[in-house]
C-alpha atoms as a PDB file:
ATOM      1  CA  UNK A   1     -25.470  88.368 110.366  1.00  0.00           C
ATOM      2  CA  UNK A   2     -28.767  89.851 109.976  1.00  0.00           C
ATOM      3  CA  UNK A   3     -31.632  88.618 111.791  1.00  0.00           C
ATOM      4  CA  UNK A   4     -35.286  88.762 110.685  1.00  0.00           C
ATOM      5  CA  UNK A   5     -37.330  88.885 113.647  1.00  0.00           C
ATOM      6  CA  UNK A   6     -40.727  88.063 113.542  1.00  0.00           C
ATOM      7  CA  UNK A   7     -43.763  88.432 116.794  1.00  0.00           C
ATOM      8  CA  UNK A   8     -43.538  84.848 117.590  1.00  0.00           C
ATOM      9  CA  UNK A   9     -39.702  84.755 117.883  1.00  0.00           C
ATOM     10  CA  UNK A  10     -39.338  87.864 119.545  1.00  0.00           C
ATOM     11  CA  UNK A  11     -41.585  85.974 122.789  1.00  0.00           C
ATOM     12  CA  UNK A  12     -38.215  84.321 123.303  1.00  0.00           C
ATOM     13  CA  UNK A  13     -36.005  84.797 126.556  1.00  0.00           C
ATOM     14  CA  UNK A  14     -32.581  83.910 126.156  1.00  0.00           C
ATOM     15  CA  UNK A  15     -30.871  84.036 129.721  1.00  0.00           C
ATOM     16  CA  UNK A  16     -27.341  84.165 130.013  1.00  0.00           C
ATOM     17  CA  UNK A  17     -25.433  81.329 131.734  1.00  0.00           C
ATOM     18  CA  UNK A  18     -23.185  83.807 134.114  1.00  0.00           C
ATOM     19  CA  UNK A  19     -26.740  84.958 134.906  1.00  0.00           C
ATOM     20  CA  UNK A  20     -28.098  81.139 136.010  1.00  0.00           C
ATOM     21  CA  UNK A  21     -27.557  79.966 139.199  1.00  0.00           C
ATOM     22  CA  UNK A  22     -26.262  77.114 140.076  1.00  0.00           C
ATOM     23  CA  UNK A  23     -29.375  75.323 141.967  1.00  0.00           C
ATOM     24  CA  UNK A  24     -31.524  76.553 138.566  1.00  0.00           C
ATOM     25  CA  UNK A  25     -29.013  74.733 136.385  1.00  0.00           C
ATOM     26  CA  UNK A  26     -29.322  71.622 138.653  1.00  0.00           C
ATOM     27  CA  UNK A  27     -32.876  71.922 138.071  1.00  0.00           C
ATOM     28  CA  UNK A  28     -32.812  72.029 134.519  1.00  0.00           C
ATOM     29  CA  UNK A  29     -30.269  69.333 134.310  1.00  0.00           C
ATOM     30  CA  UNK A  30     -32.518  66.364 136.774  1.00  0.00           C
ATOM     31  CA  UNK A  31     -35.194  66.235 134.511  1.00  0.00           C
ATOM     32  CA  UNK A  32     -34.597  63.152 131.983  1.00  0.00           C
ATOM     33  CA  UNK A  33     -36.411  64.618 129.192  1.00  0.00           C
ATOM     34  CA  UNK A  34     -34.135  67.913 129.187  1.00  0.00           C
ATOM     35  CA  UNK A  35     -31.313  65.711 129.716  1.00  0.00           C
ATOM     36  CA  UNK A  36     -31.701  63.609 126.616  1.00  0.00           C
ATOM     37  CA  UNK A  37     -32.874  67.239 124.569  1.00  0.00           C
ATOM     38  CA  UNK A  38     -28.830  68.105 125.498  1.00  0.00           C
ATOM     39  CA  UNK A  39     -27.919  64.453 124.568  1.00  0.00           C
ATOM     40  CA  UNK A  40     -29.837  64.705 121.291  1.00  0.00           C
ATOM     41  CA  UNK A  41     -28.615  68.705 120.607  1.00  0.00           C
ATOM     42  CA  UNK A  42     -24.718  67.951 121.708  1.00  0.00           C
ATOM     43  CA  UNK A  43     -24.548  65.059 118.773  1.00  0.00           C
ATOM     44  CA  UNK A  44     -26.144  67.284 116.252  1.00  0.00           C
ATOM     45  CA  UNK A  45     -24.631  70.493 114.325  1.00  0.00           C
ATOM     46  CA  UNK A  46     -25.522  73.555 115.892  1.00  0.00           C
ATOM     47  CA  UNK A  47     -29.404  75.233 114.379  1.00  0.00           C
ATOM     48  CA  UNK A  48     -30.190  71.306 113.124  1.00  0.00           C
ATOM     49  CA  UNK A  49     -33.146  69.839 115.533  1.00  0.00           C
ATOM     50  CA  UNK A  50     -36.063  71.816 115.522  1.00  0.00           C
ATOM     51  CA  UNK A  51     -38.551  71.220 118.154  1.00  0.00           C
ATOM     52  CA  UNK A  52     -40.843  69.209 116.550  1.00  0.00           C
ATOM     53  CA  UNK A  53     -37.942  66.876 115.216  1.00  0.00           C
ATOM     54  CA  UNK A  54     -37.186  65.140 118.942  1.00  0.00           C
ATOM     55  CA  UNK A  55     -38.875  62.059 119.700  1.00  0.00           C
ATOM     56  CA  UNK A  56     -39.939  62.500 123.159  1.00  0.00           C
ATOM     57  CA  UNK A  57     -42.582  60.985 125.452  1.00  0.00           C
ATOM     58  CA  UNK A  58     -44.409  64.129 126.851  1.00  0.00           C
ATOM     59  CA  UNK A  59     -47.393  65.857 125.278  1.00  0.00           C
ATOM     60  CA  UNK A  60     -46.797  69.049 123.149  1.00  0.00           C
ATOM     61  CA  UNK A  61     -47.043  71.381 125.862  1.00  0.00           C
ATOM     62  CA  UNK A  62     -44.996  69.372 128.077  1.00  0.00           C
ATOM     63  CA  UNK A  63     -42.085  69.507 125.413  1.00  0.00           C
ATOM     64  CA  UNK A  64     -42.356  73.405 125.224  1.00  0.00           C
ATOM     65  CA  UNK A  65     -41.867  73.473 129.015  1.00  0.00           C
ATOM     66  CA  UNK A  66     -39.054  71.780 128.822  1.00  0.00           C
ATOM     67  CA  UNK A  67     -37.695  73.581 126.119  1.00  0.00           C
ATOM     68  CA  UNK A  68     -37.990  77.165 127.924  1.00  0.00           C
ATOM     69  CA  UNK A  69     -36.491  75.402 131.166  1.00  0.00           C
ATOM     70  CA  UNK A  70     -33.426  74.839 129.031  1.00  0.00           C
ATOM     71  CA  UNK A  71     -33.336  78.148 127.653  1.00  0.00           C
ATOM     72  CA  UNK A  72     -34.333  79.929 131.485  1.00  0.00           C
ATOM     73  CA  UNK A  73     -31.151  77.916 132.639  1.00  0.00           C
ATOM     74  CA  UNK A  74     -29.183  79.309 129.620  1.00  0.00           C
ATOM     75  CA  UNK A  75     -28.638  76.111 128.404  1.00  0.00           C
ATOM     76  CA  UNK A  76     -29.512  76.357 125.031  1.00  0.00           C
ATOM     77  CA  UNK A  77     -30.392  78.838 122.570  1.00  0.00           C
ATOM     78  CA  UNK A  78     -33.451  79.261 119.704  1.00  0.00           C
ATOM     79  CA  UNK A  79     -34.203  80.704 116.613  1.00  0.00           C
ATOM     80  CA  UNK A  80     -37.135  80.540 114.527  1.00  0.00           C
ATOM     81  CA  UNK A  81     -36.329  79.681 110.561  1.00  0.00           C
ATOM     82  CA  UNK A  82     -40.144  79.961 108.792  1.00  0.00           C
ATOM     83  CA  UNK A  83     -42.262  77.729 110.825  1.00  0.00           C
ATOM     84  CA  UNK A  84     -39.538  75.516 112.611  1.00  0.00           C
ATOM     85  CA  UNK A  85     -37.906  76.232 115.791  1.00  0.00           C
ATOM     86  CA  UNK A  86     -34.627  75.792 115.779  1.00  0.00           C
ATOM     87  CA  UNK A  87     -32.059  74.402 119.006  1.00  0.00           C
ATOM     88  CA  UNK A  88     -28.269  74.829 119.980  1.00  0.00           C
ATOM     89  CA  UNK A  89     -26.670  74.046 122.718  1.00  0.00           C
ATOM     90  CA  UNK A  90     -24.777  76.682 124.370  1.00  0.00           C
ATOM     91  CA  UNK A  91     -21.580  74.594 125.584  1.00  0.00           C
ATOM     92  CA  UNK A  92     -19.089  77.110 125.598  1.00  0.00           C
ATOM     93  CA  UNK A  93     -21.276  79.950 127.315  1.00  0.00           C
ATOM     94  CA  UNK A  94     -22.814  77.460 129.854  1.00  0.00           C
ATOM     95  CA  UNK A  95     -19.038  75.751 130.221  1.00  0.00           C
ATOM     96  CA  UNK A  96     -17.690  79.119 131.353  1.00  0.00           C
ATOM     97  CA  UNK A  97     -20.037  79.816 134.027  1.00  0.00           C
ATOM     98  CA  UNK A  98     -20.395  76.114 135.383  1.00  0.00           C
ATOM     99  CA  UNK A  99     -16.888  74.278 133.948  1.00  0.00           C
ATOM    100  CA  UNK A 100     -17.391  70.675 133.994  1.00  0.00           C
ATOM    101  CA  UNK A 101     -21.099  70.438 134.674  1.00  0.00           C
ATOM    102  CA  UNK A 102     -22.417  69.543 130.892  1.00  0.00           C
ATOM    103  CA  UNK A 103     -19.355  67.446 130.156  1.00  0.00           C
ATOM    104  CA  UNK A 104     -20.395  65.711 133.120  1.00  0.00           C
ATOM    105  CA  UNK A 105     -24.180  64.923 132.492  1.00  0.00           C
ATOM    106  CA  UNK A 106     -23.563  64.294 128.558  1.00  0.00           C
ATOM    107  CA  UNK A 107     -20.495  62.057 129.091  1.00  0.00           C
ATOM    108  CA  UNK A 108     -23.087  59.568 131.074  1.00  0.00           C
ATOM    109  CA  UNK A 109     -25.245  57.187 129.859  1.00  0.00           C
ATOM    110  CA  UNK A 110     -29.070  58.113 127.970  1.00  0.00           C
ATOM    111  CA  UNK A 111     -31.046  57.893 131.103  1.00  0.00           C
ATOM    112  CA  UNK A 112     -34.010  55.724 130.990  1.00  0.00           C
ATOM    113  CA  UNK A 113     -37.830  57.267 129.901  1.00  0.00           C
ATOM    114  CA  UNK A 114     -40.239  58.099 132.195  1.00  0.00           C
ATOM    115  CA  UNK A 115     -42.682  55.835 132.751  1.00  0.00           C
ATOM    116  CA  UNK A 116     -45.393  57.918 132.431  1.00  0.00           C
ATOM    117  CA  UNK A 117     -46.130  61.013 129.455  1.00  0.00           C
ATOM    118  CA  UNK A 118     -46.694  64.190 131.838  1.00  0.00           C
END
């Protein structure tokens, strides 16, 4: 597949999972606005929920934060398609260096909002 790259999407950092450690993937997965990103991505098809799709309680900035947490802990991956962002979680790459850990977080219940919009 041919990709066409353009400046904004080439700012991205995609860090591989087998690169993550594990106390940065705990990091990325105690945060309940990350967690329900992955809860929202893993009942999706893969390159569906752009950015600006999720309904989340944080400020703009705030959601891109979270957003390059998830991809710094190789937890999911983006691509830009015109002016949308697109998501995918990256189960199988992230399963392979920590087995059991996403299955884990998404098999529990939607945790509750934060009170407060950081």
């Amino acid at each position: 597949m041919r990709r066409s790259w353009t400046a904004r999407s080439r700012t991205l950092t995609h860090t591989d999972p087998a690169d993550v450690s594990l106390q940065t993937a705990l990091e990325a997965l105690a945060d309940p606005v990350r967690r329900m990103i992955l809860l929202d991505l893993s009942a999706h098809d893969e390159w569906e929920r752009a950015c600006g799709t999720f309904d989340l309680p944080v400020t703009k900035a705030t959601r891109s934060h979270h957003f390059a947490v998830l991809r710094a802990a190789g937890l999911i991956e983006q691509r830009d398609a015109g002016p949308r962002r697109l998501n995918r979680i990256r189960t199988a790459e992230f399963n392979t260096a920590f087995p059991g850990l996403l299955d884990a977080i998404l098999g529990v219940q939607r945790p509750e909002w934060p009170s407060a919009v950081q």
